[in-house]
N, C-alpha and C. Protein backbone atom coordinates (compact mmCIF):
# COMPACT_ATOMS: atom_id res chain seq x y z
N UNK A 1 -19.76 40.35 -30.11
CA UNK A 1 -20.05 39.40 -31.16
C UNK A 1 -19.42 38.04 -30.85
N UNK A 2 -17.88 37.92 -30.41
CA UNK A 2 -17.59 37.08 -29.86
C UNK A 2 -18.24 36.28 -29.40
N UNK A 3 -18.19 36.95 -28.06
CA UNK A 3 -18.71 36.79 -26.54
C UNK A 3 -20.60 36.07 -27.03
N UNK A 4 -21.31 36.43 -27.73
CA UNK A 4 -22.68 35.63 -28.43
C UNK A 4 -22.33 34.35 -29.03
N UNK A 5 -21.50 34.61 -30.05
CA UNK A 5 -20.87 33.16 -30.31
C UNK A 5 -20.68 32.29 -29.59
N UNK A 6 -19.74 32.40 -28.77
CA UNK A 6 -19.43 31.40 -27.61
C UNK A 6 -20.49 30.86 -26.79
N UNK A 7 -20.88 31.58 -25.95
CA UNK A 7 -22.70 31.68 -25.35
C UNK A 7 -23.52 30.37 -26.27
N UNK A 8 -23.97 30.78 -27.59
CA UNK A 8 -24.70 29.95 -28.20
C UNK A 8 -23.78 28.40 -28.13
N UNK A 9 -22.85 28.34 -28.75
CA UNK A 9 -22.03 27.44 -29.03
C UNK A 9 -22.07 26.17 -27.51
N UNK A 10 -21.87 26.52 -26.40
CA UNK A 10 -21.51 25.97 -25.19
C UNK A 10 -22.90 26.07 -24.35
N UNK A 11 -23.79 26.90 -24.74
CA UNK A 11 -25.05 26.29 -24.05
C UNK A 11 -26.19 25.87 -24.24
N UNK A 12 -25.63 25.44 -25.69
CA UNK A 12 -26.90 24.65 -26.62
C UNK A 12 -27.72 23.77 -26.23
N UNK A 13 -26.71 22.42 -25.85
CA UNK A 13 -27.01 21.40 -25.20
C UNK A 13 -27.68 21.62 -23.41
N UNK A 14 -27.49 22.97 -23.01
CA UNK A 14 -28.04 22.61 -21.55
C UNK A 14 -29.68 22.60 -21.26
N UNK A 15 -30.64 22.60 -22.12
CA UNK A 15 -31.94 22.64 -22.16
C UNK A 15 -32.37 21.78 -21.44
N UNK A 16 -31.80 20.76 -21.52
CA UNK A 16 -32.11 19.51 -21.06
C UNK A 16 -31.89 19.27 -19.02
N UNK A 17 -30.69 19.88 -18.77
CA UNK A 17 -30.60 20.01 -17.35
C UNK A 17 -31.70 20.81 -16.48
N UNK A 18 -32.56 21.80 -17.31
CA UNK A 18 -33.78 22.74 -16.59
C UNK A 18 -35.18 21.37 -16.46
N UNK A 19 -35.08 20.86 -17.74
CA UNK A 19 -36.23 20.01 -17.39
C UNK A 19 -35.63 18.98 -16.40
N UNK A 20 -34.25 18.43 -16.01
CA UNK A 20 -34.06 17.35 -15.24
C UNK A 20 -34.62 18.08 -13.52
N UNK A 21 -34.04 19.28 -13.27
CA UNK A 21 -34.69 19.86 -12.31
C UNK A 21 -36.33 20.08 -11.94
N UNK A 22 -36.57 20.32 -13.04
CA UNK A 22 -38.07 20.63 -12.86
C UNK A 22 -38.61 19.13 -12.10
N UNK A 23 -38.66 18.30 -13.57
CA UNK A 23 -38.97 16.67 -12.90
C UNK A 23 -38.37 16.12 -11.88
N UNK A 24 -37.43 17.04 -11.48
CA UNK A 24 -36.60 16.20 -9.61
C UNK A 24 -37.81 17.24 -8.58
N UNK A 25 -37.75 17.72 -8.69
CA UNK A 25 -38.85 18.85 -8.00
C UNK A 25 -40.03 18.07 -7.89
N UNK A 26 -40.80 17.40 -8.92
CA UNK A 26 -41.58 17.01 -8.76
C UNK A 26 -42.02 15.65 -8.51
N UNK A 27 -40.84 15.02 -8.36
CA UNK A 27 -40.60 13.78 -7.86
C UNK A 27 -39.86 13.61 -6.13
N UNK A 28 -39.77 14.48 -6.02
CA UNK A 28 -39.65 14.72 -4.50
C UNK A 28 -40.58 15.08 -3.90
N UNK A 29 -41.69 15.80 -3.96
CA UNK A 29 -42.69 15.92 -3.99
C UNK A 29 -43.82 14.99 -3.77
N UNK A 30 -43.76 14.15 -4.49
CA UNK A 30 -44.59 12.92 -5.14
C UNK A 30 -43.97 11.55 -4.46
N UNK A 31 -42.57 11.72 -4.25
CA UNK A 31 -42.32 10.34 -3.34
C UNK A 31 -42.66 10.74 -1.54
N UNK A 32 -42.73 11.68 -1.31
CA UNK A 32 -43.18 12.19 0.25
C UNK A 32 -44.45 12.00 0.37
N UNK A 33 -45.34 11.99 -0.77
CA UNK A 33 -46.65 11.60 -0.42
C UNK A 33 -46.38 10.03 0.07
N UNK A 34 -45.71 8.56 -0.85
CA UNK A 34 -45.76 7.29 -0.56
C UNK A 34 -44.87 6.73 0.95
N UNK A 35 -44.70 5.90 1.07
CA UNK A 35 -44.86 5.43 2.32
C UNK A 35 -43.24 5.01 2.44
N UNK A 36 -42.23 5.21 1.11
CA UNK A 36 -40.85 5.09 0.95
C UNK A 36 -39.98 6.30 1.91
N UNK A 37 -40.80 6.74 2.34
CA UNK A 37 -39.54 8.30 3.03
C UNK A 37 -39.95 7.47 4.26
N UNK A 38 -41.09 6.87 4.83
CA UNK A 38 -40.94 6.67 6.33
C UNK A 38 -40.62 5.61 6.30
N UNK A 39 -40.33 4.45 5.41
CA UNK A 39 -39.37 3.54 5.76
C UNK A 39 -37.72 3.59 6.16
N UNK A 40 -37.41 4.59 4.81
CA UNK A 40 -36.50 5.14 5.20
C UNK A 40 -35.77 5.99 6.51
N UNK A 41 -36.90 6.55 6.71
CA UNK A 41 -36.92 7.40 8.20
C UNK A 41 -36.64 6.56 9.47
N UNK A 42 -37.57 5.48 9.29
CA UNK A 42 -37.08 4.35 10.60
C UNK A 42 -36.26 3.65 10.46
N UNK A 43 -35.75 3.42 8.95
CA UNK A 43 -34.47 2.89 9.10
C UNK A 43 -33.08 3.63 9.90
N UNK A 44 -33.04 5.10 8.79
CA UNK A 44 -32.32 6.03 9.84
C UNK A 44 -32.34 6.57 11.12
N UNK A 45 -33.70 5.67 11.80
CA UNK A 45 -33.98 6.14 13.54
C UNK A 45 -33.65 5.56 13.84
N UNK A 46 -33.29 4.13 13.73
CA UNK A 46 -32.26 2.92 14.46
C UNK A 46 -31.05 2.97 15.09
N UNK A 47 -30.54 3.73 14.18
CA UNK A 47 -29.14 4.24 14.37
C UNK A 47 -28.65 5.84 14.64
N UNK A 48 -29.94 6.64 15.18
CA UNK A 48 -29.47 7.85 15.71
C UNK A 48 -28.44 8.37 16.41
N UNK A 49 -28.69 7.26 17.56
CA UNK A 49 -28.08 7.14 18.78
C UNK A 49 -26.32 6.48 18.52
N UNK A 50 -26.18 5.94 17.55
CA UNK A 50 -24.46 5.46 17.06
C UNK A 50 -23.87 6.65 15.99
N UNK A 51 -23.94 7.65 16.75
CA UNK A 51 -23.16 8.51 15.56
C UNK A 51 -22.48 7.93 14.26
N UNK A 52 -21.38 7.16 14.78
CA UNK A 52 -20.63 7.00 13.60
C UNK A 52 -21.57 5.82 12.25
N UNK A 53 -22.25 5.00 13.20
CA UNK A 53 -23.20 4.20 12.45
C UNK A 53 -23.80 5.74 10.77
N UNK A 54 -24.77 6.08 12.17
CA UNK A 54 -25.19 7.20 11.03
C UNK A 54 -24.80 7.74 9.99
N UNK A 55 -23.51 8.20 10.78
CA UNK A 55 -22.88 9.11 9.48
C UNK A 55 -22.26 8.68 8.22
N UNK A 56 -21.75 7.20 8.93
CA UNK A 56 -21.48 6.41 7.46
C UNK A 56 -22.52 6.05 6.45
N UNK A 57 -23.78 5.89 6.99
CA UNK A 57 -25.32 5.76 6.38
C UNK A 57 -25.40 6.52 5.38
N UNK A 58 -25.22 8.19 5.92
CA UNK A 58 -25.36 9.00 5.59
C UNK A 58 -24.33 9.12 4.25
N UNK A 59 -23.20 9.00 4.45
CA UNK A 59 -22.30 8.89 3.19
C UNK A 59 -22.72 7.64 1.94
N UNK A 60 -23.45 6.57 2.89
CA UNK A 60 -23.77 5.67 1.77
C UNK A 60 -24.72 6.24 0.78
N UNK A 61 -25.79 6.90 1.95
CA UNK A 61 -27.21 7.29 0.79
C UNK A 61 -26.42 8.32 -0.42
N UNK A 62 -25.35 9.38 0.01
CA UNK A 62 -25.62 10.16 -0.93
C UNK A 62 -24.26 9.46 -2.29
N UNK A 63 -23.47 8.69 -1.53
CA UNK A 63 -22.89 7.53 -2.66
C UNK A 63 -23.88 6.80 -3.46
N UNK A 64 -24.52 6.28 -2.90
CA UNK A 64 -25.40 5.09 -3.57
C UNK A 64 -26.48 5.90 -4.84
N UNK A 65 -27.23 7.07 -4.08
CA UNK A 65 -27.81 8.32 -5.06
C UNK A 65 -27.24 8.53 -5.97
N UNK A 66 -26.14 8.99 -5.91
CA UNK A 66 -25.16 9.68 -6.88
C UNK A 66 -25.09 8.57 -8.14
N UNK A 67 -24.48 7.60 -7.45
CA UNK A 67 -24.43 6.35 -8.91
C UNK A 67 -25.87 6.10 -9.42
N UNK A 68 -26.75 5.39 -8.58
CA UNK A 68 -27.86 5.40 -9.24
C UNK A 68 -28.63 6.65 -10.32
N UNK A 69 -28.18 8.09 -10.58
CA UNK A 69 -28.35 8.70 -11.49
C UNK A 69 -29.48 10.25 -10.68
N UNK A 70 -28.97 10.80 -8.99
CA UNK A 70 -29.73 11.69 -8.71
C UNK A 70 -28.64 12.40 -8.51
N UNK A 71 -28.80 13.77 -8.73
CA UNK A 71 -28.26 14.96 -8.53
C UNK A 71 -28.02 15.32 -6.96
N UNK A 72 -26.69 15.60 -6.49
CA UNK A 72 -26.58 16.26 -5.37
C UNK A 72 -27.90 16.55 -4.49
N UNK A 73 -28.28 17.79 -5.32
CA UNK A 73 -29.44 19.10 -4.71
C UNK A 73 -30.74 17.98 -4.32
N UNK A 74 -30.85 17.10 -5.32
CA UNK A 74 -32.20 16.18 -5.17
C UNK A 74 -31.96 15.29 -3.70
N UNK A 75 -30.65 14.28 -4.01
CA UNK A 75 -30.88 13.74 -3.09
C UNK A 75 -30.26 14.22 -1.35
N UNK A 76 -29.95 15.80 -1.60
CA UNK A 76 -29.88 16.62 -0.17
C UNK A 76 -31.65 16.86 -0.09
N UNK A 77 -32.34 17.40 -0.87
CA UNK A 77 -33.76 17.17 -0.63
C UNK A 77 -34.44 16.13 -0.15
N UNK A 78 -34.11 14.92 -1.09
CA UNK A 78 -35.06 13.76 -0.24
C UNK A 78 -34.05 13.38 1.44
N UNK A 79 -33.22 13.33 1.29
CA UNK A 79 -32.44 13.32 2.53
C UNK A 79 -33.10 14.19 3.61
N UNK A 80 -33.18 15.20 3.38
CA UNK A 80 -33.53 16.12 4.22
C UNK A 80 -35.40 15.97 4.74
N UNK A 81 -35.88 14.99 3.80
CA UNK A 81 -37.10 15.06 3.68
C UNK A 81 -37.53 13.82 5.03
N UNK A 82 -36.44 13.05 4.61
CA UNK A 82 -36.24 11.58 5.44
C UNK A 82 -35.40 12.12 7.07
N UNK A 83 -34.73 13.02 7.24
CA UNK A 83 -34.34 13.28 8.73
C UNK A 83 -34.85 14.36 8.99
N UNK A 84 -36.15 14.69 9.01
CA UNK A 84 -36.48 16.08 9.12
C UNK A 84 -37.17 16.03 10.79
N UNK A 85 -37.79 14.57 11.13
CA UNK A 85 -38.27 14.66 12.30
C UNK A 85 -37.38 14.14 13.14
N UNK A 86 -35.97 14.19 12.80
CA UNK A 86 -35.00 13.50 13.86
C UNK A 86 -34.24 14.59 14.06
N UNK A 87 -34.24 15.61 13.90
CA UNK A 87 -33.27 16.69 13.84
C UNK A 87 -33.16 17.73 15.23
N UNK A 88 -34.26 17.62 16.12
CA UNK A 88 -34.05 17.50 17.78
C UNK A 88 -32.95 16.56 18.64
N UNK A 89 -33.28 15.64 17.52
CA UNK A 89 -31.99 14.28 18.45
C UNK A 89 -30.62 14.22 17.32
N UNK A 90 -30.14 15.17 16.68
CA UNK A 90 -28.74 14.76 16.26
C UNK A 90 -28.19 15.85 16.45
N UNK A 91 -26.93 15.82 16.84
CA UNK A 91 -25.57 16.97 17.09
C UNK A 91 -25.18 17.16 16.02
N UNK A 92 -25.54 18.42 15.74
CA UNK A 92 -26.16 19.58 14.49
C UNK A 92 -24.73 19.78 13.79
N UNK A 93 -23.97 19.98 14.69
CA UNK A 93 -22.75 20.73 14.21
C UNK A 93 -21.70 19.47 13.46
N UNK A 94 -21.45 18.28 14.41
CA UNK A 94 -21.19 17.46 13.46
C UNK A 94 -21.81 16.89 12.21
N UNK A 95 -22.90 16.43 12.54
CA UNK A 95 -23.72 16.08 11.07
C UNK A 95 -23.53 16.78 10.01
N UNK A 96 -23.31 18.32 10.16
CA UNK A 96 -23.52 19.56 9.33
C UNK A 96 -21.96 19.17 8.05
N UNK A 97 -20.95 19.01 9.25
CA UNK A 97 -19.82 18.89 8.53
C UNK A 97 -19.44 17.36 7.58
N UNK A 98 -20.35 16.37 8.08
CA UNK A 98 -20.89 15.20 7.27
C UNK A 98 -21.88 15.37 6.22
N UNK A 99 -22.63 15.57 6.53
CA UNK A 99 -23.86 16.38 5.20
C UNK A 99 -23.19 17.08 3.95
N UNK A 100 -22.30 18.30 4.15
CA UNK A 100 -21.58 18.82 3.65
C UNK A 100 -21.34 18.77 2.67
N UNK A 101 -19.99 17.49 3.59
CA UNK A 101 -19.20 16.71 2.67
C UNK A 101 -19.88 15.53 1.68
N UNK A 102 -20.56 14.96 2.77
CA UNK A 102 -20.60 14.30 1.42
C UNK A 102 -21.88 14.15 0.01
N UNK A 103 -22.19 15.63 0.59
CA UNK A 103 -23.18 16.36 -0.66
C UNK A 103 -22.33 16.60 -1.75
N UNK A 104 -21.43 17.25 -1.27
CA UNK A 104 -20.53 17.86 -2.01
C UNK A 104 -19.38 17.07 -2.76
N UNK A 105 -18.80 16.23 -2.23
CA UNK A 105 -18.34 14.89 -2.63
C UNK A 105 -18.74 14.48 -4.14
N UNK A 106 -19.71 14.22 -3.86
CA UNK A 106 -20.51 13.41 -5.19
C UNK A 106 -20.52 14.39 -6.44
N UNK A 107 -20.06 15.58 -6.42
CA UNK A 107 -19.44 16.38 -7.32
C UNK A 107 -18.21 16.32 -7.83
N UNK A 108 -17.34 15.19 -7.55
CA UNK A 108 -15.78 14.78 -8.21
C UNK A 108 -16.30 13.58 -8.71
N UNK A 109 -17.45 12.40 -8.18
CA UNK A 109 -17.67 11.19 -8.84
C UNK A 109 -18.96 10.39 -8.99
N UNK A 110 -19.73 11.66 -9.35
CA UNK A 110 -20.88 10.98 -10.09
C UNK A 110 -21.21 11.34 -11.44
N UNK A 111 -21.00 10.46 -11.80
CA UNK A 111 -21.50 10.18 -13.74
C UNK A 111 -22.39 11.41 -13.90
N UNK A 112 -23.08 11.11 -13.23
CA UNK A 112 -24.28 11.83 -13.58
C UNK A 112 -24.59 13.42 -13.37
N UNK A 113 -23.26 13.53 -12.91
CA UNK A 113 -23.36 15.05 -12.26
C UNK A 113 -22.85 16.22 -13.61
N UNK A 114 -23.54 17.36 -13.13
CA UNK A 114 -23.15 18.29 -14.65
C UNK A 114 -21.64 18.62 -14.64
N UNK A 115 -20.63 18.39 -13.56
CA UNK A 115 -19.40 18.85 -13.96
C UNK A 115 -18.78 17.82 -14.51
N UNK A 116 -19.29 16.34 -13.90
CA UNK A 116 -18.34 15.41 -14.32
C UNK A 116 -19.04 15.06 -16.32
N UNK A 117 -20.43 15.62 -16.27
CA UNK A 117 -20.83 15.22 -17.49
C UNK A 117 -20.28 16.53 -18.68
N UNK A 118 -19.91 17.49 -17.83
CA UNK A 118 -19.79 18.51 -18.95
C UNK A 118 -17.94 18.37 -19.09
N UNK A 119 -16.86 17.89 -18.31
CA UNK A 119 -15.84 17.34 -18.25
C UNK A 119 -15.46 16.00 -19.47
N UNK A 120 -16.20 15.09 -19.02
CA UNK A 120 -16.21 14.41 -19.92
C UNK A 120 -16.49 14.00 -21.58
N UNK A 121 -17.48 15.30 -22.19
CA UNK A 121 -17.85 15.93 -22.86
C UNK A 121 -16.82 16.64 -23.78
N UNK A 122 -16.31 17.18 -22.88
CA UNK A 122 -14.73 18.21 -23.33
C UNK A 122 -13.84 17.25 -23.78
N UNK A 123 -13.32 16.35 -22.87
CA UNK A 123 -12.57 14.91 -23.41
C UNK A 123 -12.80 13.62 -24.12
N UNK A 124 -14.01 14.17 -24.36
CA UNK A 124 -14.67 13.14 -25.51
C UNK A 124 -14.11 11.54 -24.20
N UNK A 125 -14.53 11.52 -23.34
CA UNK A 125 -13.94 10.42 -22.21
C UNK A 125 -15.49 9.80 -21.26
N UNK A 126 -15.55 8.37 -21.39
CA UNK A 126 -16.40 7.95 -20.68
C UNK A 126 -16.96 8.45 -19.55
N UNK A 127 -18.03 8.96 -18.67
CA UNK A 127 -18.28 9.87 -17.06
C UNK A 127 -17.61 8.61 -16.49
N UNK A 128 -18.16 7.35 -16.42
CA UNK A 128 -17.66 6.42 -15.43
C UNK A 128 -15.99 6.06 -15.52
N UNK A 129 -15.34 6.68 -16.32
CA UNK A 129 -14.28 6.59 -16.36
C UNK A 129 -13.40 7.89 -15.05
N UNK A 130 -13.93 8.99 -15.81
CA UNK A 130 -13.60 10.20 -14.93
C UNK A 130 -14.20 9.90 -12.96
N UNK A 131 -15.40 8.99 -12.76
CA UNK A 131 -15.60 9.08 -11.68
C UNK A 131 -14.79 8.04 -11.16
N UNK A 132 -14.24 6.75 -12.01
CA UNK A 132 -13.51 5.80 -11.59
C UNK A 132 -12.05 6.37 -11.12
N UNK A 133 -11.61 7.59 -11.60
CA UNK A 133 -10.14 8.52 -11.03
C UNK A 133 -10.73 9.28 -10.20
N UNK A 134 -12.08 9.42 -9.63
CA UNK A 134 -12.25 10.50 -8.55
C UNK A 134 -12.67 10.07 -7.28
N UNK A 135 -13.41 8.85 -7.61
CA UNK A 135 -14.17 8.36 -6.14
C UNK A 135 -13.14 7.72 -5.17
N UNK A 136 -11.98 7.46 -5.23
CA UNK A 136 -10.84 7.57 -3.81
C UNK A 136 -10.84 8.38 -3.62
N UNK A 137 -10.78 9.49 -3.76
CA UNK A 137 -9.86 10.75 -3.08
C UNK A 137 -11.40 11.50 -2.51
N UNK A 138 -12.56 10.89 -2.82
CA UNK A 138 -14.07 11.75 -2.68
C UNK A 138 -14.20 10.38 -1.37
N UNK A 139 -13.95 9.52 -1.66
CA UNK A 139 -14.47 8.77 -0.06
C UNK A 139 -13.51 8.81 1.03
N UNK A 140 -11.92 8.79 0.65
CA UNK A 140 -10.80 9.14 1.68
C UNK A 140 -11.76 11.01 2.66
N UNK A 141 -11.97 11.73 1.27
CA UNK A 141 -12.40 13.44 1.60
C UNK A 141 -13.87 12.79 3.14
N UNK A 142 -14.43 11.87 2.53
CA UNK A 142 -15.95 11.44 3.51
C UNK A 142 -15.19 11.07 4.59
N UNK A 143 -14.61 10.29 4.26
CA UNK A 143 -14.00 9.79 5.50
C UNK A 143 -13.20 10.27 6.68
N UNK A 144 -12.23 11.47 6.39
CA UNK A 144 -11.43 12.15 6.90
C UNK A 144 -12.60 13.26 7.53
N UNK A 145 -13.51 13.75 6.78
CA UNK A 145 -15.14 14.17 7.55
C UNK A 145 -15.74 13.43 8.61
N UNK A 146 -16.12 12.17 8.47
CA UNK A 146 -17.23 11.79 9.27
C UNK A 146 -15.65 11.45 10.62
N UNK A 147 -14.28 11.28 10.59
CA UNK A 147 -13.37 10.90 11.41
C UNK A 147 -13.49 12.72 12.48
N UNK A 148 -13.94 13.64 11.38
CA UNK A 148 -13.46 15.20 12.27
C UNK A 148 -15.22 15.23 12.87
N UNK A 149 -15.85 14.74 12.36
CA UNK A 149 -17.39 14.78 13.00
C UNK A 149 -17.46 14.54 14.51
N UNK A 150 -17.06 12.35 14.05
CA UNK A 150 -16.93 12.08 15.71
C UNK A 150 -15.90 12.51 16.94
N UNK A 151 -14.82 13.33 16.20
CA UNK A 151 -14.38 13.69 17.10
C UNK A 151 -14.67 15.27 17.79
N UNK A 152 -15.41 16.12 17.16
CA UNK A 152 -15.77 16.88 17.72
C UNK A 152 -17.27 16.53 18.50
N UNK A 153 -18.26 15.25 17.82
CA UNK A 153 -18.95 14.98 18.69
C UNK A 153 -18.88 14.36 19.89
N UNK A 154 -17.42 13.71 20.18
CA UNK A 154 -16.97 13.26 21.21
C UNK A 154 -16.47 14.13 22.34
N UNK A 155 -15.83 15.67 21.78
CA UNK A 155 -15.45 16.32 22.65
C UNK A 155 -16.77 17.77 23.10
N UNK A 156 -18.03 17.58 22.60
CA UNK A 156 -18.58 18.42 23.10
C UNK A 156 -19.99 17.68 22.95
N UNK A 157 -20.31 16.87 22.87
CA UNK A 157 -21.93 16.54 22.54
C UNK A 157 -22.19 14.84 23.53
């Protein structure tokens, strides 16, 4: 009886996160048809060949995503949608540990994300406040990544 209580009480409000998925689904979808993923794509083919170029790229897109208001999972999708024909020419194993991170990253400081929104919620506390105490220690975390990337791409690739 409890245990129903609680349940109802705390997942009232999440209705709304199934439809944000659905409509990211289908907006990933729908932007791969337009001509925005292969701009993107040749932008990110420029700089294949400069690892570290890349990988900082790579930390920007999923920084820059994150604030602008996309979910992790979405913008590892369109990401993935945009390096999908370069993935013969990049050293897998570093990227992997860049990707990762800074997918994962954007889970201490984006507004928009369900932990920092369901956090903030609890503290009755602004999201951009909570991401304004998280995003050092989430770009030092990128950084100290894309630093263990190039150096394992330096010693084997």
């Amino acid at each position: 009886m409890l245990l129903t209580k609680s349940w109802k009480k705390h997942t009232s409000g999440l209705s709304n996160y199934f439809f944000m998925f659905l409509s990211a689904g289908l907006f990933v979808n729908m932007l791969s048809e337009t001509g925005w993923l292969l701009m993107l794509e040749s932008f990110f083919r420029e700089y294949i060949n400069a690892p570290s170029v890349f990988y900082l790229l790579t930390a920007a897109f999923f920084l820059l995503m994150s604030l602008i208001g996309f979910h992790p999972l979405i913008a590892i999708s369109l990401f993935s949608e945009i390096i999908y024909s370069m993935l013969n020419e990049i050293a897998i194993v570093p990227f992997t540990i860049v990707l990762i991170t800074c997918s994962l990253s954007t889970v201490m400081y984006s507004p928009f994300n369900l932990s920092v929104s369901l956090l903030s919620d609890e503290l009755k506390i602004n999201p951009y406040k909570i991401s304004s105490w998280n995003i050092g220690f989430a770009v030092f975390n990128i950084m100290v990544s894309i630093y263990a990337a190039l150096l394992i791409h330096s010693m084997f690739y």
